[in-house]
Protein backbone atom coordinates (compact mmCIF):
# COMPACT_ATOMS: atom_id res chain seq x y z
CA UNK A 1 96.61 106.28 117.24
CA UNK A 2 96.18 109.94 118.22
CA UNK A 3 96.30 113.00 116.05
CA UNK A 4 98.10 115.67 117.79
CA UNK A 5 95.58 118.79 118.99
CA UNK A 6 96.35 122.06 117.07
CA UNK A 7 97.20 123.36 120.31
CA UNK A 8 100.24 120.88 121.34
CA UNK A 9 102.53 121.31 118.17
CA UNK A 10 103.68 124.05 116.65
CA UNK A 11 101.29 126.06 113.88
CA UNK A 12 103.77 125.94 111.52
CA UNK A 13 104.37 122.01 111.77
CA UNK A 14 100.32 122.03 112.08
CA UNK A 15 99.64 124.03 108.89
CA UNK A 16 102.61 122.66 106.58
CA UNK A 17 100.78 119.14 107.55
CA UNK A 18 97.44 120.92 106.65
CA UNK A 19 98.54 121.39 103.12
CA UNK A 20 100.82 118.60 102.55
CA UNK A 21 98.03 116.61 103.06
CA UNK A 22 95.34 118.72 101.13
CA UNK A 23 97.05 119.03 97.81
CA UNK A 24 97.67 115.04 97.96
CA UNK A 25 93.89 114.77 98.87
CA UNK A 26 92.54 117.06 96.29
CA UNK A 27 95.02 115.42 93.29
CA UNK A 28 93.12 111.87 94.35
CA UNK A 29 89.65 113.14 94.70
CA UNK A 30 90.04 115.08 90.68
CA UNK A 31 91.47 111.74 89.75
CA UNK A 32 88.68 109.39 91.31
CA UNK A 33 85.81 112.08 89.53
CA UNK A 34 88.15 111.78 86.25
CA UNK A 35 87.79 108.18 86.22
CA UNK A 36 84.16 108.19 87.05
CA UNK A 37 83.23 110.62 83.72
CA UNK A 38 85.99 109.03 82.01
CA UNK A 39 86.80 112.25 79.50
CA UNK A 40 89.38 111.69 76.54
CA UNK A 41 92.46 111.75 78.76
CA UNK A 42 91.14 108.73 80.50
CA UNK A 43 90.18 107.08 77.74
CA UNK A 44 93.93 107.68 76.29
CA UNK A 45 95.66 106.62 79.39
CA UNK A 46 93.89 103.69 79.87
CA UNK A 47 94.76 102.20 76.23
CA UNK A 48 98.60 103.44 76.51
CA UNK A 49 98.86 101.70 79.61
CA UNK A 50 96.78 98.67 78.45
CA UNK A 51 93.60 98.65 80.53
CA UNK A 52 90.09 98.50 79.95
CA UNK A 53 88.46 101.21 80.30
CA UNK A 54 85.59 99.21 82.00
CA UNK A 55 87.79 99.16 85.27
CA UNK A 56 88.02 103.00 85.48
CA UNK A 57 85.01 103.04 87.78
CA UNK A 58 85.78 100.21 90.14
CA UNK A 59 89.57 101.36 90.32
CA UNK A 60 87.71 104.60 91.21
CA UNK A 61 85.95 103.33 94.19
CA UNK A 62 88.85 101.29 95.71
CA UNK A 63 91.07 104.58 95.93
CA UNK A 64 88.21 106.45 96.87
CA UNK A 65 87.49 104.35 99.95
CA UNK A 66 91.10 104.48 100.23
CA UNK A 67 90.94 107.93 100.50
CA UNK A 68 88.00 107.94 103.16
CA UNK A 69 89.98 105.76 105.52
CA UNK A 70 93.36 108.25 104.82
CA UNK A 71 90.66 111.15 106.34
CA UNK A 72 89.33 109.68 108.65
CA UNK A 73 91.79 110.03 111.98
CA UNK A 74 91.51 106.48 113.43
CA UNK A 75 92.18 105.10 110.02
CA UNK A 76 94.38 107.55 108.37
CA UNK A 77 97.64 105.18 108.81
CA UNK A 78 95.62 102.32 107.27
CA UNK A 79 94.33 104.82 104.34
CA UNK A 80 98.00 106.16 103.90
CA UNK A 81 99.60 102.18 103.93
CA UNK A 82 96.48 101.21 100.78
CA UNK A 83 96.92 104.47 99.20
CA UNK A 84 100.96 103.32 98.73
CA UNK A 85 100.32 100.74 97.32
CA UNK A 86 97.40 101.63 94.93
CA UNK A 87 100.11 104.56 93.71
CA UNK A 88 102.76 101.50 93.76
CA UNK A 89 100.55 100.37 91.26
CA UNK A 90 100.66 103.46 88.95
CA UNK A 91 104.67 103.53 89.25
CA UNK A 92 104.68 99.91 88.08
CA UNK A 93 102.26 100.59 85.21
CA UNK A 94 104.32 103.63 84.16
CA UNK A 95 107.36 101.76 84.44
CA UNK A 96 105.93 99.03 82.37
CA UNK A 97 105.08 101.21 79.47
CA UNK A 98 108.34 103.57 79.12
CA UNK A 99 106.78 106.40 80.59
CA UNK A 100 108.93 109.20 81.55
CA UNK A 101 110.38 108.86 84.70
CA UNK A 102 110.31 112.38 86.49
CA UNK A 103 106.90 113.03 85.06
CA UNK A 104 104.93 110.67 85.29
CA UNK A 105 106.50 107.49 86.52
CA UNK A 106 107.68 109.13 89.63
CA UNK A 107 104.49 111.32 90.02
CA UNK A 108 102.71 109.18 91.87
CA UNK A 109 106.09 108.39 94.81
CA UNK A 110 105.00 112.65 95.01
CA UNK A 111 101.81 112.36 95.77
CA UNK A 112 102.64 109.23 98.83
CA UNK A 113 105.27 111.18 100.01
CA UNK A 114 102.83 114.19 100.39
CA UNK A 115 100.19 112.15 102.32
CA UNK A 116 102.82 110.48 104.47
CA UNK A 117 105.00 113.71 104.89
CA UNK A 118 101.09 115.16 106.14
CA UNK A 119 100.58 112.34 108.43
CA UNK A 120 103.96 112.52 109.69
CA UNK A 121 103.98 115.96 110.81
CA UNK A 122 100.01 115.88 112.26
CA UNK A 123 100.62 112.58 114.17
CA UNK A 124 102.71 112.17 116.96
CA UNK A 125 102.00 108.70 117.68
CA UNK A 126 103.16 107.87 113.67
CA UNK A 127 106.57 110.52 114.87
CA UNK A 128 106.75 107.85 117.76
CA UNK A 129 107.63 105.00 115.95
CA UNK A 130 109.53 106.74 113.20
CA UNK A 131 111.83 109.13 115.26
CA UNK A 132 114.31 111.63 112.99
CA UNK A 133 116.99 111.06 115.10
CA UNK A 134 119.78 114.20 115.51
């Protein structure tokens, strides 16, 4: 797959896939460091959602590897499709529990939509096979 050259789209497209995909980058990265120094808020999610806290850390590497293949241009559609479905994983927890729906059962759908919506616009080969038709 190719990732379209800043100079062949327009910089508007280029830049709103810029941050699109930034914000949904930086939200993962704070949450893979929060679950490495596991501060009170971790600690508290994990019980309401009733997990140990002893897989904070290796749910931290798997989305952070995640994240590494989402960055990583020749991968980024294969980072994007695990990154789904880890965040599937934090709808069906929230779901699970009762949580609220905008705020946090839906929060993570935001953040895949972000990444995708990023990829979308940046790769023309990804616009290819998912046309928006007129």
């Amino acid at each position: 797959m190719t990732t379209i050259e800043p100079g062949t789209q327009s910089s508007g497209r280029l830049w709103t896939a810029r941050i699109l995909s930034a914000l949904a980058v930086l939200f993962l990265l704070f949450d893979v460091v929060i679950h490495f120094m596991r501060p009170a808020p971790v600690v508290t999610g994990f019980a309401q959602l009733g997990y140990s806290l002893s897989l904070a850390v290796p749910l931290a590497i798997i989305e952070l590897v995640c994240l590494v293949l989402y960055l990583i241009p020749r991968t980024s559609v294969l980072g994007a499709v695990l990154l789904t479905g880890y965040l599937g994983g934090a709808v069906a927890s929230n779901v699970r529990i009762g949580a609220p729906l905008f705020t946090n059962v839906l929060f993570p759908v935001y953040v895949a939509l972000f990444l995708w919506g990023g990829l979308y616009l940046r790769d023309a080969a990804l616009r290819a096979v998912f046309p928006v038709r007129k």
